[in-house]
N, C-alpha and C. Protein backbone atom coordinates (compact mmCIF):
# COMPACT_ATOMS: atom_id res chain seq x y z
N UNK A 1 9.02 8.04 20.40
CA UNK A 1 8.06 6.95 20.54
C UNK A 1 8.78 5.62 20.59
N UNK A 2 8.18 4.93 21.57
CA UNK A 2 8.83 2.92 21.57
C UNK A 2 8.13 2.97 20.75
N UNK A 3 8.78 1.60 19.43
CA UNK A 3 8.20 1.17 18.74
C UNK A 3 9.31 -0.63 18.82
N UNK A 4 9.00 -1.20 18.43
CA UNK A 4 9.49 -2.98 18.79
C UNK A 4 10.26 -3.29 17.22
N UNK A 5 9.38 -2.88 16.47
CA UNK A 5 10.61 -3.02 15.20
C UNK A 5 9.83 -2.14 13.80
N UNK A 6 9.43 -2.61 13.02
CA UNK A 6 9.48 -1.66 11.61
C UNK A 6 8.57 -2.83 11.09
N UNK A 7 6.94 -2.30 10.96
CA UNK A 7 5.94 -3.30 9.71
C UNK A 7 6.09 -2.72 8.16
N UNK A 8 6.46 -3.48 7.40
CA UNK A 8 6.36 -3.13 6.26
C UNK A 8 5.14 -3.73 4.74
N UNK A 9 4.79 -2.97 4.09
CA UNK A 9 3.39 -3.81 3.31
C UNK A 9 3.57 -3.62 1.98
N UNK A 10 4.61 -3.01 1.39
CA UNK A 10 5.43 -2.98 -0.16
C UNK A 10 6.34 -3.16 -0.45
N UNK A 11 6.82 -2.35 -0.87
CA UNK A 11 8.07 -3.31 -2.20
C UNK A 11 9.11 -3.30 -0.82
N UNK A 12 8.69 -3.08 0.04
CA UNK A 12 10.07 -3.60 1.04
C UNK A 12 10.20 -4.93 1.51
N UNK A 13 8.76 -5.17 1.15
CA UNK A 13 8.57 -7.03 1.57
C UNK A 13 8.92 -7.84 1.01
N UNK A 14 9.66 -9.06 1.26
CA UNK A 14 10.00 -10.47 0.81
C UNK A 14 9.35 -10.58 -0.67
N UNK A 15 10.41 -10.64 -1.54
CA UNK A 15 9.89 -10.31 -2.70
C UNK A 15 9.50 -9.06 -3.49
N UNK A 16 9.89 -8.06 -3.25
CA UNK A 16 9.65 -6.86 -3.58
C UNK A 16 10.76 -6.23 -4.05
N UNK A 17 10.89 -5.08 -4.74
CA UNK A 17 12.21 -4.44 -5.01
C UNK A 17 12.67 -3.98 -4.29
N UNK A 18 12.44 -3.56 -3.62
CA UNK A 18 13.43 -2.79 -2.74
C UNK A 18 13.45 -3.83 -0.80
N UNK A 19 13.72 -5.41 -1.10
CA UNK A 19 13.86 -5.96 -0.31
C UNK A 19 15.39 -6.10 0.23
N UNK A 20 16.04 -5.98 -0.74
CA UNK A 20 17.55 -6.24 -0.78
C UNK A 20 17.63 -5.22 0.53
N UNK A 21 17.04 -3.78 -0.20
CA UNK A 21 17.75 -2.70 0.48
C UNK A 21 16.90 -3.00 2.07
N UNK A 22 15.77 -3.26 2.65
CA UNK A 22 16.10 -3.55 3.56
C UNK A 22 16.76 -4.71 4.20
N UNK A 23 17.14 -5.71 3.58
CA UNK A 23 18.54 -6.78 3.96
C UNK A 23 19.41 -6.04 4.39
N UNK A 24 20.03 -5.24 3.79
CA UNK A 24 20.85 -4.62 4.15
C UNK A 24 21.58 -3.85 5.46
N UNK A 25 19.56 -3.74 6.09
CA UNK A 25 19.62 -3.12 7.34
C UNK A 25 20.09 -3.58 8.75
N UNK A 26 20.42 -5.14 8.07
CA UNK A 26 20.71 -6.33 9.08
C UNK A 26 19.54 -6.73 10.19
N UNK A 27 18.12 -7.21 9.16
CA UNK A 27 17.14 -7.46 10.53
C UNK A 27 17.17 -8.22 11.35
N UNK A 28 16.68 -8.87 12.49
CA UNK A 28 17.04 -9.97 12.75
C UNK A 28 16.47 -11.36 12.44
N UNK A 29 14.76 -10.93 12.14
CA UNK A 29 14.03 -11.51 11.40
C UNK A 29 12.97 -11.18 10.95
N UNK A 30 11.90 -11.69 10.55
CA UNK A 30 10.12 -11.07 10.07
C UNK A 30 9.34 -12.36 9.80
N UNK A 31 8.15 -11.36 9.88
CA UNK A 31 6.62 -12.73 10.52
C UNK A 31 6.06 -11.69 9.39
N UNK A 32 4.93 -12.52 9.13
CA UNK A 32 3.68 -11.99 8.42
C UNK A 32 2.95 -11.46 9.74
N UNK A 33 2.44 -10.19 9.35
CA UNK A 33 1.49 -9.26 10.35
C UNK A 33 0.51 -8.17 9.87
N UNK A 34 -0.07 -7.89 10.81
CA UNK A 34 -1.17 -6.90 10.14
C UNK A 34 -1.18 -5.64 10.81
N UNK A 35 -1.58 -4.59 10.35
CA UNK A 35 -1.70 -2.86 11.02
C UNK A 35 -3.10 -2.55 10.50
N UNK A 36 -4.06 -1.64 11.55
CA UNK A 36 -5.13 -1.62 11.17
C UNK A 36 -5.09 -0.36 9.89
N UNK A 37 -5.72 -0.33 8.77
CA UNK A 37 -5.10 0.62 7.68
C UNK A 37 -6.05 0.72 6.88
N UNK A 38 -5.89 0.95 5.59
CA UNK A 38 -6.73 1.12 4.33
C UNK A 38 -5.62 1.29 3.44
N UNK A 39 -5.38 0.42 2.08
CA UNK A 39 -4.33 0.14 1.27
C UNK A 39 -4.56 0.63 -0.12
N UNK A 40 -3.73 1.41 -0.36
CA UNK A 40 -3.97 1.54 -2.07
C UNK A 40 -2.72 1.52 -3.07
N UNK A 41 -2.92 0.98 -4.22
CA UNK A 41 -2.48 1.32 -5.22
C UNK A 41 -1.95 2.17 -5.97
N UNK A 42 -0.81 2.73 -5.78
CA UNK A 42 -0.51 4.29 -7.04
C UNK A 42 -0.26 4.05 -7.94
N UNK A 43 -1.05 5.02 -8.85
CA UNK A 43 -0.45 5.47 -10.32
C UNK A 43 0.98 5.00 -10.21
N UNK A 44 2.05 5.22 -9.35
CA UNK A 44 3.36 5.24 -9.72
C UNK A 44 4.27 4.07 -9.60
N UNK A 45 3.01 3.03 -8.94
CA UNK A 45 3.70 1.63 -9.01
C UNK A 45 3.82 0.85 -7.95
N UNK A 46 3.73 1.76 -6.63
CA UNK A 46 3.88 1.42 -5.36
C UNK A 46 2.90 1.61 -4.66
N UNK A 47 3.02 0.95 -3.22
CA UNK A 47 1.54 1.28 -2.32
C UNK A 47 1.75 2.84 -1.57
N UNK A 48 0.76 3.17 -0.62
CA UNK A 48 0.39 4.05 0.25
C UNK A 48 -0.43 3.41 0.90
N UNK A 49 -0.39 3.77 2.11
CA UNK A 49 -1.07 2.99 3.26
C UNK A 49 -1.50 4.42 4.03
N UNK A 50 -3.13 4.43 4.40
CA UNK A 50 -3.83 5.19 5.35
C UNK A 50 -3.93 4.79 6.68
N UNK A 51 -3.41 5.08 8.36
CA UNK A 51 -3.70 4.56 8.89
C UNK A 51 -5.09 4.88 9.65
N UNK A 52 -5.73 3.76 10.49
CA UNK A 52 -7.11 4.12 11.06
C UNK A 52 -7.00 3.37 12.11
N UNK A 53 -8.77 3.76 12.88
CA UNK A 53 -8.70 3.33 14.04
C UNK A 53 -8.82 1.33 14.16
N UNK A 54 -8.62 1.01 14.74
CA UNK A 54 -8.65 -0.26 15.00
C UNK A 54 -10.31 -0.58 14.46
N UNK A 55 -9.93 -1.89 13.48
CA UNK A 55 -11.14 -2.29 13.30
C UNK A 55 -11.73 -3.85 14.18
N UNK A 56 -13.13 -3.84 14.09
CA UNK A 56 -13.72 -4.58 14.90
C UNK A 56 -13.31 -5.60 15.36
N UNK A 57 -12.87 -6.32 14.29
CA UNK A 57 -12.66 -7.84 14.15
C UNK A 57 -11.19 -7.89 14.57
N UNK A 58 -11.09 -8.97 14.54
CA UNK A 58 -9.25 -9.48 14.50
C UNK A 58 -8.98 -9.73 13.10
N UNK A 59 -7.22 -9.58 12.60
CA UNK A 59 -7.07 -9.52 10.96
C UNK A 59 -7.05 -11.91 10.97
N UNK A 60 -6.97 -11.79 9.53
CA UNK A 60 -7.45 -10.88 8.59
C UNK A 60 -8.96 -10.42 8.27
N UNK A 61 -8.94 -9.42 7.46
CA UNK A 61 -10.37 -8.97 7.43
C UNK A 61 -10.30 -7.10 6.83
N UNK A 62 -11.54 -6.64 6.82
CA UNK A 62 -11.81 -4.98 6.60
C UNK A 62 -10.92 -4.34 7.34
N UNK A 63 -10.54 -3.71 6.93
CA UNK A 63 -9.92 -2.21 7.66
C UNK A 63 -7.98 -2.74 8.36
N UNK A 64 -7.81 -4.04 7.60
CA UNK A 64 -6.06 -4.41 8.11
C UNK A 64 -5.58 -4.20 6.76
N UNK A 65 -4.14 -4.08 7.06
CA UNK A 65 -3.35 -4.36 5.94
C UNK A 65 -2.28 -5.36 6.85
N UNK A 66 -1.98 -6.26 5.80
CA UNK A 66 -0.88 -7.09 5.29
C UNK A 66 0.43 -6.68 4.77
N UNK A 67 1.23 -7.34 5.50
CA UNK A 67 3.04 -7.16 5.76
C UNK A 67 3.41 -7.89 6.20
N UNK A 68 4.49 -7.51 7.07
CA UNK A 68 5.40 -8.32 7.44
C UNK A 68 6.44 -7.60 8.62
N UNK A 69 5.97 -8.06 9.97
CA UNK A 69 7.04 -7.32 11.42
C UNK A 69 8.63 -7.52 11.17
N UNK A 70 9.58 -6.65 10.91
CA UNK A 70 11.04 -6.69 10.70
C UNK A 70 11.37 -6.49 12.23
N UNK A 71 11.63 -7.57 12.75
CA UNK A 71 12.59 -7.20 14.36
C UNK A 71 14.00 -6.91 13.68
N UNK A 72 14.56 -6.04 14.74
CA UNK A 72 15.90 -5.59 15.14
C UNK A 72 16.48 -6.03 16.38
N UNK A 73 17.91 -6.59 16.31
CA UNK A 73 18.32 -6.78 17.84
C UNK A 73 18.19 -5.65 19.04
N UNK A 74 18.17 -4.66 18.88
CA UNK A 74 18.07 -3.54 20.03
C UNK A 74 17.67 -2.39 19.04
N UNK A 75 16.99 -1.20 19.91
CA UNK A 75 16.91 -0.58 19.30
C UNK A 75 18.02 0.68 19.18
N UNK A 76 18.85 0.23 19.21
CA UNK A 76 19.71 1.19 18.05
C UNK A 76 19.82 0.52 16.72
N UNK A 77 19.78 -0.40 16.29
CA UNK A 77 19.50 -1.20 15.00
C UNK A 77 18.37 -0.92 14.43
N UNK A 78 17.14 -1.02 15.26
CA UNK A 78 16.20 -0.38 14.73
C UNK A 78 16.06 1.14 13.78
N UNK A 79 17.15 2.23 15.12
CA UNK A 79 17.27 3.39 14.21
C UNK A 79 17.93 3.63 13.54
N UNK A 80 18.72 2.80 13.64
CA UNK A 80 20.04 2.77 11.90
C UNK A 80 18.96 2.17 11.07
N UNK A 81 18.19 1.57 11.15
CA UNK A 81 17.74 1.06 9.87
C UNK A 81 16.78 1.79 9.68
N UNK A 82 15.87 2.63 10.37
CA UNK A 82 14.99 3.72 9.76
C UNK A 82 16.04 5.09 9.00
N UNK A 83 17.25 5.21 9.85
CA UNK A 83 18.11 6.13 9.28
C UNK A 83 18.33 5.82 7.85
N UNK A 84 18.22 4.14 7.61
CA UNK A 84 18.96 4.29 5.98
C UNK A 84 17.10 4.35 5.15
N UNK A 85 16.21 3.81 5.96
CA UNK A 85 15.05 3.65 5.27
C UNK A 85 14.09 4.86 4.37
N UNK A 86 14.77 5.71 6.10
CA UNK A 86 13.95 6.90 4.83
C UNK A 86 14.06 7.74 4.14
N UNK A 87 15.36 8.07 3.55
CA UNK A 87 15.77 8.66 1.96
C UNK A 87 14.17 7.40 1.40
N UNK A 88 15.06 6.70 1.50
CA UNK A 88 14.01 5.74 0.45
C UNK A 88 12.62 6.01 -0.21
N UNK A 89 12.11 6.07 1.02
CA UNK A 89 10.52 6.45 1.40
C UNK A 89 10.41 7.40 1.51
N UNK A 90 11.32 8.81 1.21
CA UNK A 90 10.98 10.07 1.11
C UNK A 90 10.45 10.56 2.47
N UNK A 91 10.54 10.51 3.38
CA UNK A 91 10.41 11.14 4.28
C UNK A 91 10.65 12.40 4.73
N UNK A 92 12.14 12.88 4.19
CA UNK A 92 12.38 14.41 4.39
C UNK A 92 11.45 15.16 3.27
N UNK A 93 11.18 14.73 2.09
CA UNK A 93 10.38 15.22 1.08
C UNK A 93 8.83 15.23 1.62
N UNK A 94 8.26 14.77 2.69
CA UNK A 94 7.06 14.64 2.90
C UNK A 94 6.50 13.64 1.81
N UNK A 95 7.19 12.87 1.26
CA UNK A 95 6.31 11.75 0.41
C UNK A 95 5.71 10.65 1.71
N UNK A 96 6.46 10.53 2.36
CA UNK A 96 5.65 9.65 3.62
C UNK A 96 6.20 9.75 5.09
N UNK A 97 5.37 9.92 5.89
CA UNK A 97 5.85 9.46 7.19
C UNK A 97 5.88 8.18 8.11
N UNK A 98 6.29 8.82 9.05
CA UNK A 98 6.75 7.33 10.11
C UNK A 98 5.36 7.52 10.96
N UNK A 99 5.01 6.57 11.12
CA UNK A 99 4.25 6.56 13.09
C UNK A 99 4.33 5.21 13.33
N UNK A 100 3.97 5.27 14.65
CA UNK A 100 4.07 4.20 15.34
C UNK A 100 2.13 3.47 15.54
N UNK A 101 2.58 2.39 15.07
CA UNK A 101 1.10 1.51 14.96
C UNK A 101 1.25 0.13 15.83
N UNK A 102 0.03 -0.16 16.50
CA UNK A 102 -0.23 -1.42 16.80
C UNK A 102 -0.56 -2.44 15.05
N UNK A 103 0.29 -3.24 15.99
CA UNK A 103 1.16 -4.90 14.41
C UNK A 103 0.57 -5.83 15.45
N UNK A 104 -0.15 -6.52 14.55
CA UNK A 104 -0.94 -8.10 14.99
C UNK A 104 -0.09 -9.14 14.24
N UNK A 105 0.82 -9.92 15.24
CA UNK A 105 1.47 -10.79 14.49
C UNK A 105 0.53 -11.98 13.87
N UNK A 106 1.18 -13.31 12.61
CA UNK A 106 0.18 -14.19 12.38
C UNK A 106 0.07 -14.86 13.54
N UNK A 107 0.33 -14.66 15.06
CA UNK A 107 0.82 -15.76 15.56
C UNK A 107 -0.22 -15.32 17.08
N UNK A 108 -1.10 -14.01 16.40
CA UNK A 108 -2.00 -13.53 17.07
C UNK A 108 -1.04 -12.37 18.44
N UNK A 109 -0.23 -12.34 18.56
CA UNK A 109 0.87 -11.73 19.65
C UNK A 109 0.41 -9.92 19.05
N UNK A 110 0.80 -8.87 19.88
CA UNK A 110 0.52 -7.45 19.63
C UNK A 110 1.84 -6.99 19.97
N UNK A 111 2.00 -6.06 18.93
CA UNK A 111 3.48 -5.22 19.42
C UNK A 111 3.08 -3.42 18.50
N UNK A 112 4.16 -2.85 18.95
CA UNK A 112 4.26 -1.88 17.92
C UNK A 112 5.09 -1.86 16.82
N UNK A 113 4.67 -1.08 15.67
CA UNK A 113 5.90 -0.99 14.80
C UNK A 113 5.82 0.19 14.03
N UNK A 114 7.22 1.12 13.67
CA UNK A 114 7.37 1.95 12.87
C UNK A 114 6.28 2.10 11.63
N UNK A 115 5.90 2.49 11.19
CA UNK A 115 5.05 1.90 9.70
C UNK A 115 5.07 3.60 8.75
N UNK A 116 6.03 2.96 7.66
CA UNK A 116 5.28 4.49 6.97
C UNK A 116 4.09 4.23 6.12
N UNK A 117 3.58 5.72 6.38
CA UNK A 117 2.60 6.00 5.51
C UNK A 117 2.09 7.24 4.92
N UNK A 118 1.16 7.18 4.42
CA UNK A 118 0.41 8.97 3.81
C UNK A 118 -1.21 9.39 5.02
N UNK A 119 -0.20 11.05 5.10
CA UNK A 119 -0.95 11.25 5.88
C UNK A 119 -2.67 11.38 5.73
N UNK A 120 -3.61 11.32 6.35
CA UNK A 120 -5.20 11.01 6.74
C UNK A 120 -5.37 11.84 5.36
N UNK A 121 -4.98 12.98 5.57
CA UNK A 121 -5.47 14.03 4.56
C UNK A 121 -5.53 14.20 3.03
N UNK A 122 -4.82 13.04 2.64
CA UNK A 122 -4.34 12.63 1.39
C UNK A 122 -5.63 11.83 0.87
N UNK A 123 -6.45 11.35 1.56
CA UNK A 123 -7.22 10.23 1.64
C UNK A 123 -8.32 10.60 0.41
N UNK A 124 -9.00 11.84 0.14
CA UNK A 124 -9.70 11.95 -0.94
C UNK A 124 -8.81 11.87 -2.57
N UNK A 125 -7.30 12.30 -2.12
CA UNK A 125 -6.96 12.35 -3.53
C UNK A 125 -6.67 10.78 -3.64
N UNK A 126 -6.48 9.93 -3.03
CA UNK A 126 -6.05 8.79 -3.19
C UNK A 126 -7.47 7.84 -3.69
N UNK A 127 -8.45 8.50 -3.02
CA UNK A 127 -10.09 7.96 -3.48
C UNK A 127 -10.21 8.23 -5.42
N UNK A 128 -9.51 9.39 -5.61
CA UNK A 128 -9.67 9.79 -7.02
C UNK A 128 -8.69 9.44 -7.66
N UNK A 129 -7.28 9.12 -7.46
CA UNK A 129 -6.23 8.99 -8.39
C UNK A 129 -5.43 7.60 -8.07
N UNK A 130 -5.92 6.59 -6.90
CA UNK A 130 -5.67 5.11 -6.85
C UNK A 130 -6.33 4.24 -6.71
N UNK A 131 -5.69 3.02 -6.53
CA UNK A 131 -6.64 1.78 -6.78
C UNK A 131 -6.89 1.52 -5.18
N UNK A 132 -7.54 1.47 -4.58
CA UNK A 132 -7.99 1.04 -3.17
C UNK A 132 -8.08 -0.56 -3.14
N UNK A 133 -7.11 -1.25 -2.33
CA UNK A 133 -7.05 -2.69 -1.90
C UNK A 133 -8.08 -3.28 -0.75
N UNK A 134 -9.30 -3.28 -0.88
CA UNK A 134 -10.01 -3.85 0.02
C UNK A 134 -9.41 -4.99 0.66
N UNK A 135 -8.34 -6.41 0.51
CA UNK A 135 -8.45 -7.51 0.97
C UNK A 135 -6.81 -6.72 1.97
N UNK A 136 -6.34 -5.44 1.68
CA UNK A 136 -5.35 -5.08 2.55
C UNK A 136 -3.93 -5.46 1.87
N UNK A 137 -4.13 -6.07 0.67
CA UNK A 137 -2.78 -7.16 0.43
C UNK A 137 -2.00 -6.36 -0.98
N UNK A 138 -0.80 -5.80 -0.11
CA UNK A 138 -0.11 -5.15 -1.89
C UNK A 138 0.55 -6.79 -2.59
N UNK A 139 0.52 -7.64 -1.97
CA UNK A 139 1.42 -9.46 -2.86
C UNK A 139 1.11 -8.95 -4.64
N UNK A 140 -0.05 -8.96 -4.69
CA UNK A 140 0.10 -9.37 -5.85
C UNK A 140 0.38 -8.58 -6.82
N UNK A 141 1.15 -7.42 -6.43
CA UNK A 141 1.58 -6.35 -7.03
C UNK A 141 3.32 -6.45 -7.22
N UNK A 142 3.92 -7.22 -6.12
CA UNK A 142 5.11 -7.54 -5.86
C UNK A 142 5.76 -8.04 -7.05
C-alpha cells in the first residue's frame, strides 16, 4: 500500500513517551491532523484507536481522531521507520496493526498515512474494559 507518511495519536506524539523513540526515526517533520476513528483509553495507560468509515463532517468533530502527520523524506525512510516502530506497537504480537488511512491535515490538505490500530473486532471489549474519547483527543493523557 502507498501511504505519504505515518499519523500518530499517542504516546508517540509531541510530548508523549515514547516521542524520543520516534525522533529517532529521523522525520522530516509533523502537522496536527485527523483520521476518521473512534479513540479510547486503556486500562494499561495507552490509547487504541478503531478505524471507521469517514464521518460526515470535516474534523474536528464525531467520529475523528487527533494526531499528528510524521512526513519522511522518501519512502524508504518511511519504511525504516515503521521497521523500528513496530516492535514498539507490537505488531508481530498482534497487539496492533498497520493500515493505511485517509489524514486530514490542520491545513485542510488530504493524504494517506500508516496509522496503527486495533482491529474492528476488538470494539465490544474495548466498549467494556476502556474509556472511549468522544472529542478524539488522547493530549490530555500525554
Amino acid at each position: 500500500m502507498n501511504a505519504d507518511g505515518l499519523f500518530v495519536y499517542g504516546t508517540l506524539r509531541e510530548g508523549g513517551i515514547n516521542h524520543a523513540w520516534l525522533q529517532r526515526t529521523h522525520p522530516e517533520g509533523l502537522t496536527g491532523a485527523w483520521v476518521p476513528g473512534r479513540l479510547f483509553h486503556l486500562p494499561a495507560g495507552y490509547p487504541a484507536m478503531v478505524p471507521q468509515a469517514l464521518p460526515g463532517g470535516l474534523p474536528p468533530g464525531p467520529g475523528w481522531v487527533h494526531g499528528e502527520f510524521v512526513g519522511y523524506d522518501d519512502e524508504a525512510g518511511l519504511q525504516a521507520a515503521l521497521a523500528d516502530l513496530d516492535p514498539l506497537e507490537g505488531v508481530e504480537e498482534g497487539l496492533f496493526t498497520r493500515e493505511v488511512l485517509p489524514v486530514v491535515l490542520t491545513g485542510g490538505q488530504i493524504y494517506k498515512a500508516w496509522v496503527y490500530v486495533f482491529h474492528v473486532e476488538r470494539l465490544p471489549r474495548l466498549l467494556r474494559e476502556a474509556i472511549e474519547l468522544p472529542d478524539g483527543d488522547w493530549a490530555p493523557y500525554l
